[in-house]
PDB file of N, CA and C in Angstrom:
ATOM      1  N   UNK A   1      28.003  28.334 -34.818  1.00  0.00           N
ATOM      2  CA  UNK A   1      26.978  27.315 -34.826  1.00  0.00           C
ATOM      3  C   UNK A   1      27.163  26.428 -33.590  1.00  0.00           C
ATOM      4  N   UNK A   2      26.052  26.806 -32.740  1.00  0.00           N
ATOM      5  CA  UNK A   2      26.082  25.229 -31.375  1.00  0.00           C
ATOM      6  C   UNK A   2      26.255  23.808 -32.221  1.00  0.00           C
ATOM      7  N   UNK A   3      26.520  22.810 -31.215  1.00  0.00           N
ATOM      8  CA  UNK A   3      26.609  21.867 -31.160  1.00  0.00           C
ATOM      9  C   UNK A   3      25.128  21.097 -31.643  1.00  0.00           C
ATOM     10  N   UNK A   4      23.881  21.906 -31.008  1.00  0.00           N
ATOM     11  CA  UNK A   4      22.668  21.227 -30.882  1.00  0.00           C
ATOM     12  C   UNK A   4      21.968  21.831 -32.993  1.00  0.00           C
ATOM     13  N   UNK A   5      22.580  22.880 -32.645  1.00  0.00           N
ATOM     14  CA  UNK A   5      22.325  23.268 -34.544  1.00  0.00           C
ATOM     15  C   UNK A   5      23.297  22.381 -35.430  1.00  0.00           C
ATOM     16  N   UNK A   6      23.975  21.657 -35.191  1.00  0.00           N
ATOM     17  CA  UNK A   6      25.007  21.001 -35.962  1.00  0.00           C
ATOM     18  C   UNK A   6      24.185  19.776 -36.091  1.00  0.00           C
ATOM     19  N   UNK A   7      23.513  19.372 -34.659  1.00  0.00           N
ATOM     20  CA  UNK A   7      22.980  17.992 -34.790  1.00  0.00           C
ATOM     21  C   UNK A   7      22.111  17.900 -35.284  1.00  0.00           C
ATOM     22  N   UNK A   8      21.147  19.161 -35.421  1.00  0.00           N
ATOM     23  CA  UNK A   8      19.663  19.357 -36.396  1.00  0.00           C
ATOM     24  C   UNK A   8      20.381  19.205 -37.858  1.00  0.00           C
ATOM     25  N   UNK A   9      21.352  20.118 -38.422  1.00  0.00           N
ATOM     26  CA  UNK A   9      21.546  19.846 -39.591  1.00  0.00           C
ATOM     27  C   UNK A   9      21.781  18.249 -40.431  1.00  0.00           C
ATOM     28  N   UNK A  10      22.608  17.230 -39.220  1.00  0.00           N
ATOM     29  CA  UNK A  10      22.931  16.272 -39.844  1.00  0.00           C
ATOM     30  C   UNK A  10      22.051  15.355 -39.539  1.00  0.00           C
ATOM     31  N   UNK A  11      20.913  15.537 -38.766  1.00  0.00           N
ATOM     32  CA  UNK A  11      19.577  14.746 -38.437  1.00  0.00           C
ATOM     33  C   UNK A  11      19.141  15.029 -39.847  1.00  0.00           C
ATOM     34  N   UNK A  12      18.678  16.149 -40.503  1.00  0.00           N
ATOM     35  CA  UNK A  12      18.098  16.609 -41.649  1.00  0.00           C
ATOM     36  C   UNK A  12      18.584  15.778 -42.727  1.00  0.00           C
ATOM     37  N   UNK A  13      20.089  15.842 -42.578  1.00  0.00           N
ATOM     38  CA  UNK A  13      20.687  15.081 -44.009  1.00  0.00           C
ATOM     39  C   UNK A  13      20.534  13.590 -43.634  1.00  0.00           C
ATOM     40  N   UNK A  14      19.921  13.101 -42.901  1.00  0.00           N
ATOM     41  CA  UNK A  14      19.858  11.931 -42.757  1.00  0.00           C
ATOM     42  C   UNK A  14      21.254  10.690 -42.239  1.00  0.00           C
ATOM     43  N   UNK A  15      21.944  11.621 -41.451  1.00  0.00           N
ATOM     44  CA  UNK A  15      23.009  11.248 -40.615  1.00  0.00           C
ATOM     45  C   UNK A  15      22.140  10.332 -39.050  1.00  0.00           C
ATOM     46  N   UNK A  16      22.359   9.008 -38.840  1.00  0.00           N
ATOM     47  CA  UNK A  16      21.888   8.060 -37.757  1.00  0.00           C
ATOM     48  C   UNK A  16      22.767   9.116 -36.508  1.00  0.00           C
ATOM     49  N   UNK A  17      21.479   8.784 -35.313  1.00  0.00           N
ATOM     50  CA  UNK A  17      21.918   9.439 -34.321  1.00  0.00           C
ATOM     51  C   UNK A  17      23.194   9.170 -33.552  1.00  0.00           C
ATOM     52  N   UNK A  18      23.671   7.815 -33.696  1.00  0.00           N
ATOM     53  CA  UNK A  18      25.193   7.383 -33.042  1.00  0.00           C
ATOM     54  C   UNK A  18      26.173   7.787 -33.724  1.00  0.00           C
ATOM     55  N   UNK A  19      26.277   8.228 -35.039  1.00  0.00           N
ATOM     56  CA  UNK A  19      26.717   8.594 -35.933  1.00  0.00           C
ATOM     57  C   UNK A  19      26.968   9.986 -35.671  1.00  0.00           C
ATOM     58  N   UNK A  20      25.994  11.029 -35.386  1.00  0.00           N
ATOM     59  CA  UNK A  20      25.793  12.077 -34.821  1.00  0.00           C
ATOM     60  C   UNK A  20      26.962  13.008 -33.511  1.00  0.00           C
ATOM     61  N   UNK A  21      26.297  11.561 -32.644  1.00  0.00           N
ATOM     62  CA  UNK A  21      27.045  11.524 -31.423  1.00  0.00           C
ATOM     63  C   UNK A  21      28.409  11.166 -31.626  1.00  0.00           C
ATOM     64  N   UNK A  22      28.799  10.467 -32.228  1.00  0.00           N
ATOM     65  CA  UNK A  22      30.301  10.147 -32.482  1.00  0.00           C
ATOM     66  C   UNK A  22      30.921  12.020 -33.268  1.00  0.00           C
ATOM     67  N   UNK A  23      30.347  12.047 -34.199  1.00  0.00           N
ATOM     68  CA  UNK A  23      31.087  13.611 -34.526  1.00  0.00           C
ATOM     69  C   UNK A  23      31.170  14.439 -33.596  1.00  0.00           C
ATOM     70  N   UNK A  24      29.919  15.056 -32.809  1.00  0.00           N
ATOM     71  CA  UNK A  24      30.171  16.127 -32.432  1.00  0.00           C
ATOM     72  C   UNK A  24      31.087  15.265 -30.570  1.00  0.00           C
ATOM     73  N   UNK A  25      31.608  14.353 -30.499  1.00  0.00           N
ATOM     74  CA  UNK A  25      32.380  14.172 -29.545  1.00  0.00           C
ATOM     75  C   UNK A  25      31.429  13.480 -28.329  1.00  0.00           C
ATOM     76  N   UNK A  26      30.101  13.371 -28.552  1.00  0.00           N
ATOM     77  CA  UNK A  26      29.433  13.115 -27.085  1.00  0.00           C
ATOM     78  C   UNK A  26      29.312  11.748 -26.531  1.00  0.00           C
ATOM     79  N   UNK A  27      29.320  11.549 -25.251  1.00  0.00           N
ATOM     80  CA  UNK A  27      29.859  10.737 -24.528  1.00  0.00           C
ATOM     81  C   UNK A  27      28.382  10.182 -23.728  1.00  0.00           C
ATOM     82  N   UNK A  28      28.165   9.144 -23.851  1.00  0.00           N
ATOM     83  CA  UNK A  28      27.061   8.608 -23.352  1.00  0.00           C
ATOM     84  C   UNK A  28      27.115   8.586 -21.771  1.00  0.00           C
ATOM     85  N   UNK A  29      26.428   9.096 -20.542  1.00  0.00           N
ATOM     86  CA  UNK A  29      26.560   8.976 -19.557  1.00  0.00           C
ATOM     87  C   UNK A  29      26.621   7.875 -18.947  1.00  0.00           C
ATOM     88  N   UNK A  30      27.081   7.546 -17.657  1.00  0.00           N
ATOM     89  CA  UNK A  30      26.394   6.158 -16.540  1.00  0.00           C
ATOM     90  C   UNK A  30      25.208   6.561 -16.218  1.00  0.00           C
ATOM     91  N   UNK A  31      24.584   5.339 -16.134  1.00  0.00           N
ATOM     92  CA  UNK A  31      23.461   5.839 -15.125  1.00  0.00           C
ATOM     93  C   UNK A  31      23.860   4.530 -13.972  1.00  0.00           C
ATOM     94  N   UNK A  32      23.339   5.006 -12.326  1.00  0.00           N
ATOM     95  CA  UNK A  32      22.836   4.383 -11.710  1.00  0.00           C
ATOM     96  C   UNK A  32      22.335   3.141 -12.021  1.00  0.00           C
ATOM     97  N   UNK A  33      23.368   1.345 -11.267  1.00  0.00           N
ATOM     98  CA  UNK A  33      22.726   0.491 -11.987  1.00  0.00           C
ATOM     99  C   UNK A  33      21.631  -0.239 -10.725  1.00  0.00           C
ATOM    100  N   UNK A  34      21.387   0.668  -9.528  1.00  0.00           N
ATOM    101  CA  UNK A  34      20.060   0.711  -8.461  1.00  0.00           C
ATOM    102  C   UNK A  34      19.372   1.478  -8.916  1.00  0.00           C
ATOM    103  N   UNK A  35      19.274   2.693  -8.988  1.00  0.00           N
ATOM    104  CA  UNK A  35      18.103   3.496  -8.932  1.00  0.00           C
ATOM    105  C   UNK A  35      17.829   3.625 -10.548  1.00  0.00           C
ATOM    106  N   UNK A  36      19.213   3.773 -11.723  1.00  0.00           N
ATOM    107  CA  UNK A  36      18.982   3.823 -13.048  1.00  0.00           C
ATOM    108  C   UNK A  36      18.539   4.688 -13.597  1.00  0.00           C
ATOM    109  N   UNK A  37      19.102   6.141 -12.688  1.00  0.00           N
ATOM    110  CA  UNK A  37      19.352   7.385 -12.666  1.00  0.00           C
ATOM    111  C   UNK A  37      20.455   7.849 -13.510  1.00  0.00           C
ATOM    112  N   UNK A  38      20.328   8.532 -14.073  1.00  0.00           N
ATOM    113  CA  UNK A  38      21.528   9.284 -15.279  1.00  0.00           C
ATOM    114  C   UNK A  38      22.666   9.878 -14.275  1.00  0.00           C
ATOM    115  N   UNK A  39      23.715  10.253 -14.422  1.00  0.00           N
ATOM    116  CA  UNK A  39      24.634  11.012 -13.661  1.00  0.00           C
ATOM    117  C   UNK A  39      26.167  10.906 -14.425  1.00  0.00           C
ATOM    118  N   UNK A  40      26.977  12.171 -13.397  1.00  0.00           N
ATOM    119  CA  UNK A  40      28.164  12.484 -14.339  1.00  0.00           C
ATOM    120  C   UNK A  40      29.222  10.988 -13.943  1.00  0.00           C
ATOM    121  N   UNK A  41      30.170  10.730 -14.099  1.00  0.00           N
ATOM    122  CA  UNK A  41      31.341  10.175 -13.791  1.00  0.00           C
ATOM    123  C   UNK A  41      31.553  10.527 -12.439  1.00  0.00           C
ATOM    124  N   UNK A  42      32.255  12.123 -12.193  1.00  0.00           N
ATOM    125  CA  UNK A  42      32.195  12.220 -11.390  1.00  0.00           C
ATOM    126  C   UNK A  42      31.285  12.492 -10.168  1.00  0.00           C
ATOM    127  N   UNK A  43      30.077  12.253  -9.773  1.00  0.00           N
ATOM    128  CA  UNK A  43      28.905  11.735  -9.008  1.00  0.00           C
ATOM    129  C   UNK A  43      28.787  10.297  -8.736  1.00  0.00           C
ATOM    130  N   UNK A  44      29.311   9.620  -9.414  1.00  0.00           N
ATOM    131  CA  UNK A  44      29.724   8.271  -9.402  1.00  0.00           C
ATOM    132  C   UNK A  44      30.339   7.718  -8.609  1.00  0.00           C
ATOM    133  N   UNK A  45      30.198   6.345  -8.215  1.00  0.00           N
ATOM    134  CA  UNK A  45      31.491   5.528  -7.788  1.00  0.00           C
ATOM    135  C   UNK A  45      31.400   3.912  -7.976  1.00  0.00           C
ATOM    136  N   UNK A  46      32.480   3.759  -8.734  1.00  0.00           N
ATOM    137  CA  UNK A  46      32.554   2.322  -9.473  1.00  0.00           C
ATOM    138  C   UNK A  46      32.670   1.472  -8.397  1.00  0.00           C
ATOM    139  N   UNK A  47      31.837   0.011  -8.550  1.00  0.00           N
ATOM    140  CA  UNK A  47      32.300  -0.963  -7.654  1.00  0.00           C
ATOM    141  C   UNK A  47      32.328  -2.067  -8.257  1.00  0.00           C
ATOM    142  N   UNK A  48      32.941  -3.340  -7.588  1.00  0.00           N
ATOM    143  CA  UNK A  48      33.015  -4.658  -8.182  1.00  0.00           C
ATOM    144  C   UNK A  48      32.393  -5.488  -7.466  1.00  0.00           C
ATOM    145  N   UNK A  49      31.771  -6.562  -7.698  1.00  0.00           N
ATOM    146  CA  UNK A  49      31.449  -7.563  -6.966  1.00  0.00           C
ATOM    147  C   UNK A  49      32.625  -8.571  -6.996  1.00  0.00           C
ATOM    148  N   UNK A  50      32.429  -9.168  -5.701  1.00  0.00           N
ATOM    149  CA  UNK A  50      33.565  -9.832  -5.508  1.00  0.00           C
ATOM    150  C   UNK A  50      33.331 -11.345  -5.783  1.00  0.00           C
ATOM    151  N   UNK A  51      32.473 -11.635  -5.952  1.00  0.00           N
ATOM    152  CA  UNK A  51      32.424 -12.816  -6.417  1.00  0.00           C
ATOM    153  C   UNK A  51      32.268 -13.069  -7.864  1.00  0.00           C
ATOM    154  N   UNK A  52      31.454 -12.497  -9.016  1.00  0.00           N
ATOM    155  CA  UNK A  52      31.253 -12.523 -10.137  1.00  0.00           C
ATOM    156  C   UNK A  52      32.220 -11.898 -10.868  1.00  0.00           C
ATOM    157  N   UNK A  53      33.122 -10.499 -10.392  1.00  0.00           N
ATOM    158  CA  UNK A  53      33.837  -9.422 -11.260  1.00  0.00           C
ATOM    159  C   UNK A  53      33.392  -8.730 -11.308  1.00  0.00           C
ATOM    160  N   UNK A  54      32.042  -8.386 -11.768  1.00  0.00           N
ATOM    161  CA  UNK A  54      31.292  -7.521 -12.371  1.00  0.00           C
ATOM    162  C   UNK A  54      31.294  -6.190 -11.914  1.00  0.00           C
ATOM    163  N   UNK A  55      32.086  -4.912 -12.482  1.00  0.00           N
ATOM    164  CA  UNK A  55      32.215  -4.018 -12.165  1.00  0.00           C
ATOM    165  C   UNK A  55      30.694  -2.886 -13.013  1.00  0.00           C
ATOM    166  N   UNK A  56      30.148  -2.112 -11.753  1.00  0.00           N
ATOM    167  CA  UNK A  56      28.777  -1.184 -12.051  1.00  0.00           C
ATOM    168  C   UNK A  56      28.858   0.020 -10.949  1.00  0.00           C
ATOM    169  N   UNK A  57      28.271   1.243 -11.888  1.00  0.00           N
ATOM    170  CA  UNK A  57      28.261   2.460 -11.416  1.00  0.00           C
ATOM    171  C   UNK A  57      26.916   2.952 -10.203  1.00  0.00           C
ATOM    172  N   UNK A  58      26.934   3.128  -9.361  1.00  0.00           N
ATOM    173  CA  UNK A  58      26.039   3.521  -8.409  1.00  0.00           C
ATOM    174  C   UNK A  58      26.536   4.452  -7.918  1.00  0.00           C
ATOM    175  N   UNK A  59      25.837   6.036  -7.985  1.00  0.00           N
ATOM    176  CA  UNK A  59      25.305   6.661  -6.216  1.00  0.00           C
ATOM    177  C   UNK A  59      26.575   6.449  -5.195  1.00  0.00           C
ATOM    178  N   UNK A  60      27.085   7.550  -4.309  1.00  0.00           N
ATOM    179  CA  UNK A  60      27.486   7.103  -2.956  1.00  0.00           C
ATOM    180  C   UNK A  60      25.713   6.848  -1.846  1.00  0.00           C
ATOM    181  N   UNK A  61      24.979   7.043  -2.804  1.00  0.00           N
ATOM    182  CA  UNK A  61      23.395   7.394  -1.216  1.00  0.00           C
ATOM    183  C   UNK A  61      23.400   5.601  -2.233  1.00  0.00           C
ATOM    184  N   UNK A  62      23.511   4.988  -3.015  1.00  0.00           N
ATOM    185  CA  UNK A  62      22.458   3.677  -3.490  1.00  0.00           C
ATOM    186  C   UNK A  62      23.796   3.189  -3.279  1.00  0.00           C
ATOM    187  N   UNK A  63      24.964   3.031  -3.027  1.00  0.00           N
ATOM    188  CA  UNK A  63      25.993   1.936  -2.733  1.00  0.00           C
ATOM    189  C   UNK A  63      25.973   2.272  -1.215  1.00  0.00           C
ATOM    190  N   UNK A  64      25.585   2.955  -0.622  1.00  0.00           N
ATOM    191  CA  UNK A  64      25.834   2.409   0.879  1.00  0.00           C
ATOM    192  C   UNK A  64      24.669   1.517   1.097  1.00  0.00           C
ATOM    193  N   UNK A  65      23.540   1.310   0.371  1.00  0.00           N
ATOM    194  CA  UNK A  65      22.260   0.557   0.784  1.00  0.00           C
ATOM    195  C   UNK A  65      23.079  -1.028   0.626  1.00  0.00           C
ATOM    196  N   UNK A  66      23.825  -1.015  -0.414  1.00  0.00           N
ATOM    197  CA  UNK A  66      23.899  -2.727  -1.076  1.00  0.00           C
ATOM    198  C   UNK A  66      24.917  -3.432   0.426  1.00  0.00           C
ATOM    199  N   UNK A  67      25.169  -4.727   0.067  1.00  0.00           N
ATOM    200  CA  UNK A  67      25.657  -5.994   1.281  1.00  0.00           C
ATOM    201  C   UNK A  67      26.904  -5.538   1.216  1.00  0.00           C
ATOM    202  N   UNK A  68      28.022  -6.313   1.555  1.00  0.00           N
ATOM    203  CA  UNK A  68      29.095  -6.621   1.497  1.00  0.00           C
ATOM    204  C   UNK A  68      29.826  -7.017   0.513  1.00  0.00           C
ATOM    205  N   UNK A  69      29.214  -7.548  -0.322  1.00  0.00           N
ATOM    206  CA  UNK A  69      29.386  -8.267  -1.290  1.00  0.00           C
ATOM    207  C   UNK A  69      30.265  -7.423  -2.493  1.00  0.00           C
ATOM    208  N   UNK A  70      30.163  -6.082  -2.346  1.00  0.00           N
ATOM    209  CA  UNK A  70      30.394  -5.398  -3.450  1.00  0.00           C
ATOM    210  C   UNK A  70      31.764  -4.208  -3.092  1.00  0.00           C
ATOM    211  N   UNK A  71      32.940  -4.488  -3.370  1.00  0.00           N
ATOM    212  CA  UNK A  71      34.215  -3.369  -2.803  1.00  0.00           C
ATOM    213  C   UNK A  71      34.206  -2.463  -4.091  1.00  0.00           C
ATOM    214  N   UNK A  72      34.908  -1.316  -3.781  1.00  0.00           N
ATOM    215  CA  UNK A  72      35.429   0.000  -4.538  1.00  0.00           C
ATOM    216  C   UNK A  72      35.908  -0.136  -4.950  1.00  0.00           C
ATOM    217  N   UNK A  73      36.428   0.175  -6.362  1.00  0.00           N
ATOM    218  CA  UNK A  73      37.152   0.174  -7.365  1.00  0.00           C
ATOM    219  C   UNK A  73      37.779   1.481  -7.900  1.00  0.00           C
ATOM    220  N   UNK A  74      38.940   1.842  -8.312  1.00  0.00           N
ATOM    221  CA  UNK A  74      39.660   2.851  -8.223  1.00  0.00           C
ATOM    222  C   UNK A  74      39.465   3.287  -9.505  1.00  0.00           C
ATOM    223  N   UNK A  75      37.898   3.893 -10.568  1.00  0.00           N
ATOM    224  CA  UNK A  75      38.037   4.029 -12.223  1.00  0.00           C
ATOM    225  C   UNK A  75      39.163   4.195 -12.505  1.00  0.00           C
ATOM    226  N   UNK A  76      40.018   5.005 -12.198  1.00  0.00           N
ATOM    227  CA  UNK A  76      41.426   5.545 -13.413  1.00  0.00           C
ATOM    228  C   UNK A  76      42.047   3.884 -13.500  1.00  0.00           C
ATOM    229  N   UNK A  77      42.465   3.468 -12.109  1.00  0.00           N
ATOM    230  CA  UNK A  77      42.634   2.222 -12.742  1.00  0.00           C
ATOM    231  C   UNK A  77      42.513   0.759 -13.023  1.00  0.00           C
ATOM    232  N   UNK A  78      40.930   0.773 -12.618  1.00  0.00           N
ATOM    233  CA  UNK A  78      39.853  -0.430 -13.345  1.00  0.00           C
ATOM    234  C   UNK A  78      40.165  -1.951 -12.455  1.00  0.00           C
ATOM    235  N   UNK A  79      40.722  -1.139 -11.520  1.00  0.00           N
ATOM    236  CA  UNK A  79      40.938  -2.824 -10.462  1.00  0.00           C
ATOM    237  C   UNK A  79      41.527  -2.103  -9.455  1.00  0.00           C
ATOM    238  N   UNK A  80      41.185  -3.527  -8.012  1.00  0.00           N
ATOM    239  CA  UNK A  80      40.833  -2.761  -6.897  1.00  0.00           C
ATOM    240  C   UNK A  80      42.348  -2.956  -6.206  1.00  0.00           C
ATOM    241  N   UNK A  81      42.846  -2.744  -4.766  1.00  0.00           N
ATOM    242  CA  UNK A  81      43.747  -2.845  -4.447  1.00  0.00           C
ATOM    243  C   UNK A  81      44.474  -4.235  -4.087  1.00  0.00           C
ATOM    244  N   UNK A  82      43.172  -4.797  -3.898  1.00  0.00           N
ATOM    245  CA  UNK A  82      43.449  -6.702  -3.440  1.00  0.00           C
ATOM    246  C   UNK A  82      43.406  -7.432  -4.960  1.00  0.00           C
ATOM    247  N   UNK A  83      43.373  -6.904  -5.960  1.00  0.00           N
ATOM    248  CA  UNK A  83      43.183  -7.302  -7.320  1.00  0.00           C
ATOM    249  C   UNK A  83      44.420  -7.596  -8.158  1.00  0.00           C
ATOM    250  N   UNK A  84      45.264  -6.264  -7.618  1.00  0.00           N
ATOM    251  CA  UNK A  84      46.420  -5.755  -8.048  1.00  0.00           C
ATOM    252  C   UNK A  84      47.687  -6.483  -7.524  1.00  0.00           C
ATOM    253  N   UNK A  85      47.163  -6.755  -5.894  1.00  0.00           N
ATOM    254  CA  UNK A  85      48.554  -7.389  -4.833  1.00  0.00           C
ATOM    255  C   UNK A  85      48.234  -8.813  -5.613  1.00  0.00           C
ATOM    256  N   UNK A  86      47.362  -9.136  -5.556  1.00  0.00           N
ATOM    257  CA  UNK A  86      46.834 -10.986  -6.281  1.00  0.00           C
ATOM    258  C   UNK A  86      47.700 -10.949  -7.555  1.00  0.00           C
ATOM    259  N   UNK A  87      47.414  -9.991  -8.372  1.00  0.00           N
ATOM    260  CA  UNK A  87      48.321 -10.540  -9.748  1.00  0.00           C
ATOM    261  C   UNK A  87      49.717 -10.436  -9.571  1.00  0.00           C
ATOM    262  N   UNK A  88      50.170  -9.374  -8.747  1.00  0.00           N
ATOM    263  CA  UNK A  88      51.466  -9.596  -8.870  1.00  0.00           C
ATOM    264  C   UNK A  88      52.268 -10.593  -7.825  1.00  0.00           C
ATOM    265  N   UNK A  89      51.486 -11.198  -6.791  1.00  0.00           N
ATOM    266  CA  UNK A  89      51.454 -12.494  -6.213  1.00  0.00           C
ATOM    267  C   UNK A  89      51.880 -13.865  -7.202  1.00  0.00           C
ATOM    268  N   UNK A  90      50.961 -13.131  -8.141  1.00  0.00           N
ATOM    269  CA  UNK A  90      50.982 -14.995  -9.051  1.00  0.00           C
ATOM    270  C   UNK A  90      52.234 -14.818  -9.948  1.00  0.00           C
ATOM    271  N   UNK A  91      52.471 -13.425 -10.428  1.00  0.00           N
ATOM    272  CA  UNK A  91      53.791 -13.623 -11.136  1.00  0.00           C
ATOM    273  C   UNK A  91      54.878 -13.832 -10.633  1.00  0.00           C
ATOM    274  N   UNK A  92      55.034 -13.498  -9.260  1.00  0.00           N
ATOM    275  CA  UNK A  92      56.132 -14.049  -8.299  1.00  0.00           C
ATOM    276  C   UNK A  92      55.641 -15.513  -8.562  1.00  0.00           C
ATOM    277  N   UNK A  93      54.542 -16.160  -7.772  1.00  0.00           N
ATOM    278  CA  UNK A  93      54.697 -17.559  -8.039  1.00  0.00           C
ATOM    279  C   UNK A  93      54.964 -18.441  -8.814  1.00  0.00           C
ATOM    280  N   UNK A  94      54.977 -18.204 -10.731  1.00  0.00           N
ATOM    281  CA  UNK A  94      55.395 -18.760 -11.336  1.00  0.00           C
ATOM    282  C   UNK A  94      56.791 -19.155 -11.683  1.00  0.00           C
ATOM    283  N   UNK A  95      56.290 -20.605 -11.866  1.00  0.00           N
ATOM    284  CA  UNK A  95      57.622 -21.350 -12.397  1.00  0.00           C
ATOM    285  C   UNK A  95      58.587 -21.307 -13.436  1.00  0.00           C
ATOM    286  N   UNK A  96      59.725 -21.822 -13.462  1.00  0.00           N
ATOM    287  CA  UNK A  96      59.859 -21.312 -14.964  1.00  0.00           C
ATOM    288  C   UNK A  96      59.817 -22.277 -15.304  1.00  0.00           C
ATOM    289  N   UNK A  97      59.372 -22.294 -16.863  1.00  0.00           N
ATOM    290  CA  UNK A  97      59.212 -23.624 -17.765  1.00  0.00           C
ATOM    291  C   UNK A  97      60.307 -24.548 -17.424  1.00  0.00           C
ATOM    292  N   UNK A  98      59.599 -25.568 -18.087  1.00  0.00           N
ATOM    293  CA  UNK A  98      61.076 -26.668 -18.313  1.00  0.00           C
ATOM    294  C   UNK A  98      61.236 -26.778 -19.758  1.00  0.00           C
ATOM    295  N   UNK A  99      61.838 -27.119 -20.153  1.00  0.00           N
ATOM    296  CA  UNK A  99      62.495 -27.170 -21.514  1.00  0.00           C
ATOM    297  C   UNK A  99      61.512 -28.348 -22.228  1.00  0.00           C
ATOM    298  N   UNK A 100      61.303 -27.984 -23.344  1.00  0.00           N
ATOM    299  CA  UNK A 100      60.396 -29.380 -24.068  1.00  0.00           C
ATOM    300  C   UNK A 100      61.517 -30.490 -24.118  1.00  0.00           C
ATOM    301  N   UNK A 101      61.245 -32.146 -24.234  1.00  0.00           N
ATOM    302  CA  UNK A 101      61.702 -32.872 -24.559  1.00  0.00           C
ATOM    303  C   UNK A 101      61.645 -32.359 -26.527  1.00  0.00           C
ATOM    304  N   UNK A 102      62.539 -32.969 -26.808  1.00  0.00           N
ATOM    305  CA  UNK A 102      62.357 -33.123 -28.459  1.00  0.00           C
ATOM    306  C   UNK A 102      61.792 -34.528 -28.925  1.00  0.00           C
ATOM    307  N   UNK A 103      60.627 -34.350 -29.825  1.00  0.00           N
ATOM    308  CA  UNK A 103      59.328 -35.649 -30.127  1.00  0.00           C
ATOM    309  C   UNK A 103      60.230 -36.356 -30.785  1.00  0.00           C
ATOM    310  N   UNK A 104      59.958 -37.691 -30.464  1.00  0.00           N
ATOM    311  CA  UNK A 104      60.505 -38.403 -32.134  1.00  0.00           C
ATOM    312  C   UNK A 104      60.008 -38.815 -33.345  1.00  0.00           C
ATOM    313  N   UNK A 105      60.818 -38.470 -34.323  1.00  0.00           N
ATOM    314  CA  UNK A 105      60.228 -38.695 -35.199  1.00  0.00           C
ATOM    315  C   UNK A 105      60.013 -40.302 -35.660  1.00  0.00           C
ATOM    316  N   UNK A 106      59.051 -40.679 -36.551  1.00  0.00           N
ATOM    317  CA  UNK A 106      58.777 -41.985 -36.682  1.00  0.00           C
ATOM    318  C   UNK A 106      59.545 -42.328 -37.850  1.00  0.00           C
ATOM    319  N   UNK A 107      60.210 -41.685 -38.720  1.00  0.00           N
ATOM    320  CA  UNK A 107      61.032 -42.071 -39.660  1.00  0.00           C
ATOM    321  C   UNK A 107      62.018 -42.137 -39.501  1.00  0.00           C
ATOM    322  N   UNK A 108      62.696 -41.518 -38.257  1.00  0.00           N
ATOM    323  CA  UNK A 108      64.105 -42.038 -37.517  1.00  0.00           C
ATOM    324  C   UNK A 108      64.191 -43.411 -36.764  1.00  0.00           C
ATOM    325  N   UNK A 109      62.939 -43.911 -36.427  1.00  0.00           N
ATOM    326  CA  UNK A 109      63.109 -44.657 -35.659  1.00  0.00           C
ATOM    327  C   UNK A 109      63.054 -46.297 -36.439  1.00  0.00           C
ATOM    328  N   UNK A 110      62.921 -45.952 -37.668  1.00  0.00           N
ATOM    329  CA  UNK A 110      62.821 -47.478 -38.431  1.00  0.00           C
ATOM    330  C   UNK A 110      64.215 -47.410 -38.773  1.00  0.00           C
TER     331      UNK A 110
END
């Protein structure tokens, strides 16, 4: 039995289509967030904007159109190379705590 006869059967029994899609394993594509064209992962290439975060899938032909504004992002691992040197920048920079004072209590102090 295909995949697409599996999905007729549980359409029939009144199985919701996300429901559907979750059993037989299927994976909702990207599409293009310029042109808003369907495509695989790999046809893809993730980018971030650098000012907002906002990471979106475009085209190598619809990401060479966009500004500057927008660098490459490495999918496997979801942040870019200046993203990566920055965080581990700041964990070098931190301080180490100082120790709490201990509060006083108000019933010691009468």
């Amino acid at each position: 039995m295909t995949s697409r006869d599996e999905a007729v059967k549980l359409s029939k029994a009144g199985v919701s289509y996300a429901e559907i899609g979750r059993r037989l394993g299927m994976k909702r594509a990207p599409n293009c967030f310029l042109c808003g064209r369907f495509a695989s992962i790999k046809d893809l290439v993730l980018l971030r904007h650098k000012k907002s975060g906002i990471r979106r899938w475009f085209h190598p032909s619809c990401a060479s159109d966009l500004n500057d504004s927008w660098e490459q992002v490495d999918s496997s691992l979801g942040e870019t190379f200046d993203e990566s040197h920055e965080r581990a920048r700041q964990i070098v920079k931190r301080k180490p705590t100082k120790p709490r004072k201990p509060t006083l209590d108000p019933e010691a102090m009468l």
